[in-house]
Structure formats: structure tokens, C-alpha cells
C-alpha atoms as a PDB file:
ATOM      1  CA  UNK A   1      18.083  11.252  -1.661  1.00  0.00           C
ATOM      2  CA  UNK A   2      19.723   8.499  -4.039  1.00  0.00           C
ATOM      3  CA  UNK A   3      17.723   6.562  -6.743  1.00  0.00           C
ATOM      4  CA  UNK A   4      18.807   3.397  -4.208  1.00  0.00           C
ATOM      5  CA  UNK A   5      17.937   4.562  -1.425  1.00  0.00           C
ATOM      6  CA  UNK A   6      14.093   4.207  -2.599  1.00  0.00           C
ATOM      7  CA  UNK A   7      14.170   0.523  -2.992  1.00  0.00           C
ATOM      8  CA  UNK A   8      13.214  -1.326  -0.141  1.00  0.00           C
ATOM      9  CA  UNK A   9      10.954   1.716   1.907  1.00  0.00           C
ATOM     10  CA  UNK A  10       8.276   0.751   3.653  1.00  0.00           C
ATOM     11  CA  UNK A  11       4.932   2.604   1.896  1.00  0.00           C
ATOM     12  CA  UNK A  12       2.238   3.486   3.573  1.00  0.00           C
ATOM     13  CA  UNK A  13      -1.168   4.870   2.429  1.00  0.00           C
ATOM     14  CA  UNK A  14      -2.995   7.593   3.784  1.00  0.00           C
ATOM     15  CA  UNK A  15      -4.739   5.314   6.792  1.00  0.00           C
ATOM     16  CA  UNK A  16      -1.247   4.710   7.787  1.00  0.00           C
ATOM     17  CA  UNK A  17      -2.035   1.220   6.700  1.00  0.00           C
ATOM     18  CA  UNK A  18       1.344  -0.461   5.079  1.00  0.00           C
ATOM     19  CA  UNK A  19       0.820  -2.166   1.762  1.00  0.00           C
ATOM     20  CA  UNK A  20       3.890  -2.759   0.604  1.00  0.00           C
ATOM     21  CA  UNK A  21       7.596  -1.558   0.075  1.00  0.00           C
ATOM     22  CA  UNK A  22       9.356   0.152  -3.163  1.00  0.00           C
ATOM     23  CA  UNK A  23      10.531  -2.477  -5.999  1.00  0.00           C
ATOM     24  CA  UNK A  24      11.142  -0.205  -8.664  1.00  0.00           C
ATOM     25  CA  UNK A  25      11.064   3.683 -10.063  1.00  0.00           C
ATOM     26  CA  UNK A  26      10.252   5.281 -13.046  1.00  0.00           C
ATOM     27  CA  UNK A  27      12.500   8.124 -14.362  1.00  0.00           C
ATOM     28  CA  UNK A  28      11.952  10.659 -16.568  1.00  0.00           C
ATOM     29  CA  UNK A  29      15.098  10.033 -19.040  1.00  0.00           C
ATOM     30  CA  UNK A  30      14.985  13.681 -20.498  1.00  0.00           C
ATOM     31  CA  UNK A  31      14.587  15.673 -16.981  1.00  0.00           C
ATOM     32  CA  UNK A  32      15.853  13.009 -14.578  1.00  0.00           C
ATOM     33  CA  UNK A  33      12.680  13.593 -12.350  1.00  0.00           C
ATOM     34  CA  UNK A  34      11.426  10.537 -10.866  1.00  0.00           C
ATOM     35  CA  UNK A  35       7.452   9.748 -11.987  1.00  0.00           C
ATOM     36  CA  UNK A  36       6.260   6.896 -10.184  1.00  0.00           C
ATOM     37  CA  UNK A  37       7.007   4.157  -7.666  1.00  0.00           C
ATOM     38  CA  UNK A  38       6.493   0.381  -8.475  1.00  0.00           C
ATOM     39  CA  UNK A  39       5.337  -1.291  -4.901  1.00  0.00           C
ATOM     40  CA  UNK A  40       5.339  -5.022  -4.505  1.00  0.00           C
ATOM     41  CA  UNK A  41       2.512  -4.889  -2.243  1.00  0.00           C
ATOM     42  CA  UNK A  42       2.373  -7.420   1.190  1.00  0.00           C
ATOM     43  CA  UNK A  43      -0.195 -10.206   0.060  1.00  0.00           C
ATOM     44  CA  UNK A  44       1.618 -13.412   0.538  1.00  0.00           C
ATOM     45  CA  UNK A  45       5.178 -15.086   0.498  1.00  0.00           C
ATOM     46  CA  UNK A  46       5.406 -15.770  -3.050  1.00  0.00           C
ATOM     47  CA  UNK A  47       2.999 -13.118  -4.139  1.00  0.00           C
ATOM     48  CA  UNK A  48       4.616 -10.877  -6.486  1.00  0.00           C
ATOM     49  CA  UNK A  49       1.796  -8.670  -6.992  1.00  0.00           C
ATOM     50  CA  UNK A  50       2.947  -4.860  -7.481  1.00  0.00           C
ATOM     51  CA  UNK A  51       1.134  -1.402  -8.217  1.00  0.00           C
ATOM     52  CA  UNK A  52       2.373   1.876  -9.619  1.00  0.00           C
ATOM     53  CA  UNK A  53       2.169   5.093  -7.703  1.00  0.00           C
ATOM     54  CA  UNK A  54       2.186   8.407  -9.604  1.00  0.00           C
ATOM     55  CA  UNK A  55       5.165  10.552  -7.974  1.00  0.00           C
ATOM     56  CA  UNK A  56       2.219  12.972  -7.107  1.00  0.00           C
ATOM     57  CA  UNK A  57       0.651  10.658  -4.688  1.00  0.00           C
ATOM     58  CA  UNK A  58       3.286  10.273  -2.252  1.00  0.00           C
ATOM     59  CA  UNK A  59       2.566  13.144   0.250  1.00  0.00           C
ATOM     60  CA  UNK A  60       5.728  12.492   2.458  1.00  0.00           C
ATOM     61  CA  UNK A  61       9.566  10.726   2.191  1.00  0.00           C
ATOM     62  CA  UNK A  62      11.500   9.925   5.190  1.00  0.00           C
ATOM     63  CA  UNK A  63      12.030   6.960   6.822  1.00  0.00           C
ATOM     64  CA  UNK A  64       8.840   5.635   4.985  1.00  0.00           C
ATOM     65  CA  UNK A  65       6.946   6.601   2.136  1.00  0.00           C
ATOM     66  CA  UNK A  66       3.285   7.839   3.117  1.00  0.00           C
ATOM     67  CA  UNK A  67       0.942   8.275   0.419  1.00  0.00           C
ATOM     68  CA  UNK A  68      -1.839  10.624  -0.011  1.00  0.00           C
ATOM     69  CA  UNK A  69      -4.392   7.919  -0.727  1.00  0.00           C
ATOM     70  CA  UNK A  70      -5.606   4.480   0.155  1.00  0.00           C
ATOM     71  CA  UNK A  71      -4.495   1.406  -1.598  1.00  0.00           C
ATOM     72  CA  UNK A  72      -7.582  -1.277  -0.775  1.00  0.00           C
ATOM     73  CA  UNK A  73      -6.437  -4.930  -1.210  1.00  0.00           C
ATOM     74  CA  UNK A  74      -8.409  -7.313  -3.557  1.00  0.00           C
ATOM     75  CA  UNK A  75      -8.764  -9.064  -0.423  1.00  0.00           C
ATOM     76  CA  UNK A  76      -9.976  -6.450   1.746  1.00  0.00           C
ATOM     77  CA  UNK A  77     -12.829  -5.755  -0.608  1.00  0.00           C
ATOM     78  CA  UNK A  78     -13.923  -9.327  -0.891  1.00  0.00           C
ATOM     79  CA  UNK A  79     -13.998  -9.232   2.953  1.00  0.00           C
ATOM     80  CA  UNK A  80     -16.380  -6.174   2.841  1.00  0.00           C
ATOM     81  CA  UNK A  81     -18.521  -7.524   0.410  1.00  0.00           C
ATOM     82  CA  UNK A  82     -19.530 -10.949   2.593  1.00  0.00           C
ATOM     83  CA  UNK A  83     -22.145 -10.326   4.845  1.00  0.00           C
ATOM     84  CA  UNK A  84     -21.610 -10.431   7.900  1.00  0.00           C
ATOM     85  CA  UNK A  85     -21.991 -13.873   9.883  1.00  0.00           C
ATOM     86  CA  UNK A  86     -25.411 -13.324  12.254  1.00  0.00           C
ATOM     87  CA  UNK A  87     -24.743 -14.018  15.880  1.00  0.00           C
ATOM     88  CA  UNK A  88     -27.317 -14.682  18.661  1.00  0.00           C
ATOM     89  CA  UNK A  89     -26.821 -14.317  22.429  1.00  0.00           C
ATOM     90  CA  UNK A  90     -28.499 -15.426  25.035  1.00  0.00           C
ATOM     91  CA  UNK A  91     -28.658 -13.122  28.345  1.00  0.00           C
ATOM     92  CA  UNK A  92     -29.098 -15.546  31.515  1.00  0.00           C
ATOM     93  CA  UNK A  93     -31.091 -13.373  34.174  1.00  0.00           C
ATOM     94  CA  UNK A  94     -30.702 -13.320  37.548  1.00  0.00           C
END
């Protein structure tokens, strides 16, 4: 596989979950082994928020990159932390 043909792959983490797709690599100048993956992850339409992934993380290539880990949002932990909103229900019997 090309350098280019990295940029633009949908990632996914190990929850099959997408979070974003390949904006940059990192090379290794002296053996020309690639290290990491920068991902612009999927927040918002101007977000330009973006991780790095150590080469060892990705656990498969192909027609998308699927990593052996999970990438939680900042979002998706503010979520978790809320408590959840109580709900009552009434049961009408007959």
C-alpha cells in the first residue's frame, strides 16, 4: 500500500465504532516504516480536532482501518457522567 492511499480511510476502533478518517502519517525518515496515524476525528463540521495512533494499535488495513482499542469522545464521556433523567410511569389497570 502507498503512503496516499492512507489519507482519507475510514478508522474504526475496536467497537467497530468510526471516529474518524486518516489526515496525516508519521514516517520513520531513517527506516521508512510508518509510526503513527494522525485522525481528524468526526465531532462537528468545522471541528478540526485530531488524535495520533501508534502504528501498533491498528490491528487491521483494508478497506478501513480498525484499531485494536477504543477511542471515547470528550463528548461521550460527558454523556456518561450526567445522571440519568428519572422517569415515572403510570400503569392504567383494567
Amino acid at each position: 500500500m502507498h503512503a496516499k492511499q492512507f489519507f482519507g480511510i475510514t478508522v474504526l476502533d475496536k467497537n467497530v465504532k468510526a471516529v474518524g478518517k486518516v489526515e496525516d502519517i508519521d514516517i520513520d525518515t531513517e527506516t521508512g516504516d510508518v509510526t503513527s496515524l494522525i485522525i481528524s476525528l468526526n465531532k462537528g463540521l468545522f471541528s478540526n480536532d485530531a488524535i495520533e495512533v501508534e502504528f501498533e494499535n491498528i490491528d487491521t488495513i483494508g478497506d478501513y482501518i480498525l484499531l485494536d482499542t477504543e477511542i471515547v469522545k470528550e463528548e461521550e464521556v460527558e454523556e456518561e457522567d450526567e445522571e440519568p433523567e428519572k422517569v415515572t410511569v403510570e400503569v392504567e389497570e383494567e
